[in-house]
C-alpha atoms as a PDB file:
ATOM      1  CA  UNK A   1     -71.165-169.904  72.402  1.00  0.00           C
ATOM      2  CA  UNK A   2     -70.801-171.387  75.547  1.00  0.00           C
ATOM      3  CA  UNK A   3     -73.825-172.900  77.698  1.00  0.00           C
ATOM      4  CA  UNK A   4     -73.410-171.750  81.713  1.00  0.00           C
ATOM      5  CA  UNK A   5     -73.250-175.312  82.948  1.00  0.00           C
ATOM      6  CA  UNK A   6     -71.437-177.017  80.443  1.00  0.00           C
ATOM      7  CA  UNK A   7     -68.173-178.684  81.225  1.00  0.00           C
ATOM      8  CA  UNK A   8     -65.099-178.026  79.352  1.00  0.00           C
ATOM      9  CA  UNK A   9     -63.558-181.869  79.206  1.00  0.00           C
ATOM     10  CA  UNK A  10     -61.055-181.234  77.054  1.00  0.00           C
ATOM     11  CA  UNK A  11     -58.924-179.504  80.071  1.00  0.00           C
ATOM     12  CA  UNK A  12     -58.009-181.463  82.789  1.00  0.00           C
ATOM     13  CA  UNK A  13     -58.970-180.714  86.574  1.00  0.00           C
ATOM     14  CA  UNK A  14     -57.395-178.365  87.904  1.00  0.00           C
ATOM     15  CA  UNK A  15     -56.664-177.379  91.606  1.00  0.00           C
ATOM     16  CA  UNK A  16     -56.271-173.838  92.864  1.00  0.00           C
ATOM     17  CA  UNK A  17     -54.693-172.043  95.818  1.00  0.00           C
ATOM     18  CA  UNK A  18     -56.290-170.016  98.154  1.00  0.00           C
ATOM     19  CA  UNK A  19     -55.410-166.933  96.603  1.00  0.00           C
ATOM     20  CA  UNK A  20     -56.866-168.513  93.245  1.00  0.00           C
ATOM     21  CA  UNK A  21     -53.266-169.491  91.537  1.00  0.00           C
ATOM     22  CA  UNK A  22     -52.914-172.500  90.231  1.00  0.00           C
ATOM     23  CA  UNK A  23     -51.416-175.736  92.640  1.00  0.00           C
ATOM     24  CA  UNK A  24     -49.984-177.606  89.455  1.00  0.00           C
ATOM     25  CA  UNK A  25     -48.241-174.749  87.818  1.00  0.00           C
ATOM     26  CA  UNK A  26     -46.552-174.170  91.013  1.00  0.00           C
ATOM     27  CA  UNK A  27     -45.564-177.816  91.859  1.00  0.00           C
ATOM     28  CA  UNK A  28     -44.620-178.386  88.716  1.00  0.00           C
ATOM     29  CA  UNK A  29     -41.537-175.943  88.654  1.00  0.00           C
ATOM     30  CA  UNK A  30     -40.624-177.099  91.875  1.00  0.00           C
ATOM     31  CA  UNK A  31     -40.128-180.160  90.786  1.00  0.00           C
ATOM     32  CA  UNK A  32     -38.296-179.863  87.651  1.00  0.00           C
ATOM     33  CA  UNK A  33     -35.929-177.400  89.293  1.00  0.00           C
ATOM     34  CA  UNK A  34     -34.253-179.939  91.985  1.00  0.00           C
ATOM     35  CA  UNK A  35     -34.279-183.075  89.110  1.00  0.00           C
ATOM     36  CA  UNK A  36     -31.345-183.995  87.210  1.00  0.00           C
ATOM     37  CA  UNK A  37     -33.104-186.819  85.692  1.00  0.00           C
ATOM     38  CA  UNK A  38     -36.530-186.808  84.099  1.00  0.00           C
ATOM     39  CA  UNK A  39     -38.430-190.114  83.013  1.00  0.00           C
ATOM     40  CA  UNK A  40     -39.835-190.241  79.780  1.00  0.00           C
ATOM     41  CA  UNK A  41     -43.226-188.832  81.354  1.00  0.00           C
ATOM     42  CA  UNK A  42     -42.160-185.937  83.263  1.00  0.00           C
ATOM     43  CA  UNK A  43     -39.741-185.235  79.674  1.00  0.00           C
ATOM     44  CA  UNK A  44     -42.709-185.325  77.968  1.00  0.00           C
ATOM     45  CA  UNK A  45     -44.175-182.718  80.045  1.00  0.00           C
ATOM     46  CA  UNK A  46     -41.120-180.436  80.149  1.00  0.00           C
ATOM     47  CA  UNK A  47     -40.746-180.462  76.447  1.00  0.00           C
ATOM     48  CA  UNK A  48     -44.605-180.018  75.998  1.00  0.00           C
ATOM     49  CA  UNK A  49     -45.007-182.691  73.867  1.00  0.00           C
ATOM     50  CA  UNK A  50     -46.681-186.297  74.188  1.00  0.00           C
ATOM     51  CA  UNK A  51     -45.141-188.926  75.011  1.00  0.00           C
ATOM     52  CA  UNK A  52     -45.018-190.752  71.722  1.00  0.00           C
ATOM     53  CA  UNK A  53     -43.275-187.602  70.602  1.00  0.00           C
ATOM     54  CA  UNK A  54     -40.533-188.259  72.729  1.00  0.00           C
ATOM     55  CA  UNK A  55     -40.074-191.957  72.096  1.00  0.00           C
ATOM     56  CA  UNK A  56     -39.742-190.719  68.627  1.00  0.00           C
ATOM     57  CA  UNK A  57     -36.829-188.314  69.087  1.00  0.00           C
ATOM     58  CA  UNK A  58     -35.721-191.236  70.881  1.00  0.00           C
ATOM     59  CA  UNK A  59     -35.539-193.835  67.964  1.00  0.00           C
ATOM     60  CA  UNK A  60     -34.693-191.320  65.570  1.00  0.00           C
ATOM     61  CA  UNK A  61     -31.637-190.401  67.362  1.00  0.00           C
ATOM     62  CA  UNK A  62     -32.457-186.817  68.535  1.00  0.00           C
ATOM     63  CA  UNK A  63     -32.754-187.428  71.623  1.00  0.00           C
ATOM     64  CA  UNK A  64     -30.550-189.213  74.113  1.00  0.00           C
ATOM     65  CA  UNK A  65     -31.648-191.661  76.225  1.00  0.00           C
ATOM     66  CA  UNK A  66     -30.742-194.131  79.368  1.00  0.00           C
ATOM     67  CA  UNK A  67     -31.956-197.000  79.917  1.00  0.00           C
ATOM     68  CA  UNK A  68     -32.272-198.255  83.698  1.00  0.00           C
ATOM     69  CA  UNK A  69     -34.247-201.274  85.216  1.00  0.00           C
ATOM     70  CA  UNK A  70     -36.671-201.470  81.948  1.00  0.00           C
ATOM     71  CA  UNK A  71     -37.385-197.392  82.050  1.00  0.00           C
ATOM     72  CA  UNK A  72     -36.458-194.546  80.000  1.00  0.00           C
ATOM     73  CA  UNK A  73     -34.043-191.610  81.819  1.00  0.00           C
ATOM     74  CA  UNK A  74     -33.304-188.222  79.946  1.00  0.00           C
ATOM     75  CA  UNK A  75     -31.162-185.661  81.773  1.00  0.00           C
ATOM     76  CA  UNK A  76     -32.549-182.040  82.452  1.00  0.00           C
ATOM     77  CA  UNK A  77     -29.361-180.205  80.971  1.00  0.00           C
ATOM     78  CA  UNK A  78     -29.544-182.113  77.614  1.00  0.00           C
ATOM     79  CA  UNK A  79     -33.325-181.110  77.270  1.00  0.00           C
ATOM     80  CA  UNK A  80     -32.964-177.348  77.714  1.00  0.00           C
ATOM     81  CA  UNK A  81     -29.691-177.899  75.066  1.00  0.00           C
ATOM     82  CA  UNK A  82     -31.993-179.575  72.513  1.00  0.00           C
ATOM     83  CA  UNK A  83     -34.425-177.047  72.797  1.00  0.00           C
ATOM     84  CA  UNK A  84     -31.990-173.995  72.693  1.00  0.00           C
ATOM     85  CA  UNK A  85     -30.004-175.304  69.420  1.00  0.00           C
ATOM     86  CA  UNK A  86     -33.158-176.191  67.495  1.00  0.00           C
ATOM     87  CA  UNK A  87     -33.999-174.576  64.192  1.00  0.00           C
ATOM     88  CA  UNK A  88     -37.234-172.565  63.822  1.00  0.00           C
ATOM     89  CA  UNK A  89     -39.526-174.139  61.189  1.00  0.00           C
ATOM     90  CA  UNK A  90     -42.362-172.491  59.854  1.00  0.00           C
ATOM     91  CA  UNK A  91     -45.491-173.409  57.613  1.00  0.00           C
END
């Protein structure tokens, strides 16, 4: 049960619209629709995942990456094939 007044702080802050949609959702796939290449951040956040997860595709060989002044690059199209070839695994 939820008190009235008590803050969720588990979520992050969210901004809204005027017509009460949501600023980041919208944002957000404006931005990964024009990029060819993602940083390891913005991969993370494409793929849902943290970005430890990522570095450990990454060293494990699952993921491709490029390396560029010190940073991490993935591109978009090999991102959307890793994720349509995986393999369901359930518990």
């Amino acid at each position: 049960m939820k008190i009235e007044n008590e803050i969720d702080y588990k979520r992050s802050p969210k901004s809204y619209n005027k017509d009460g949609s949501d600023k980041n959702l919208i944002r957000s796939d404006v931005i990964f629709d024009n990029l060819i290449w993602l940083t390891t951040r913005e991969a993370s956040v494409y793929l849902r995942r943290s970005v430890n997860a990522v570095h450990t595709l990454v060293s494990r060989g699952q993921l491709k990456a490029r390396k560029f002044s010190n940073r991490l690059y993935f591109k978009k199209e090999e991102l959307d094939y890793m994720i349509e070839t995986s393999h369901l695994r359930g518990g």
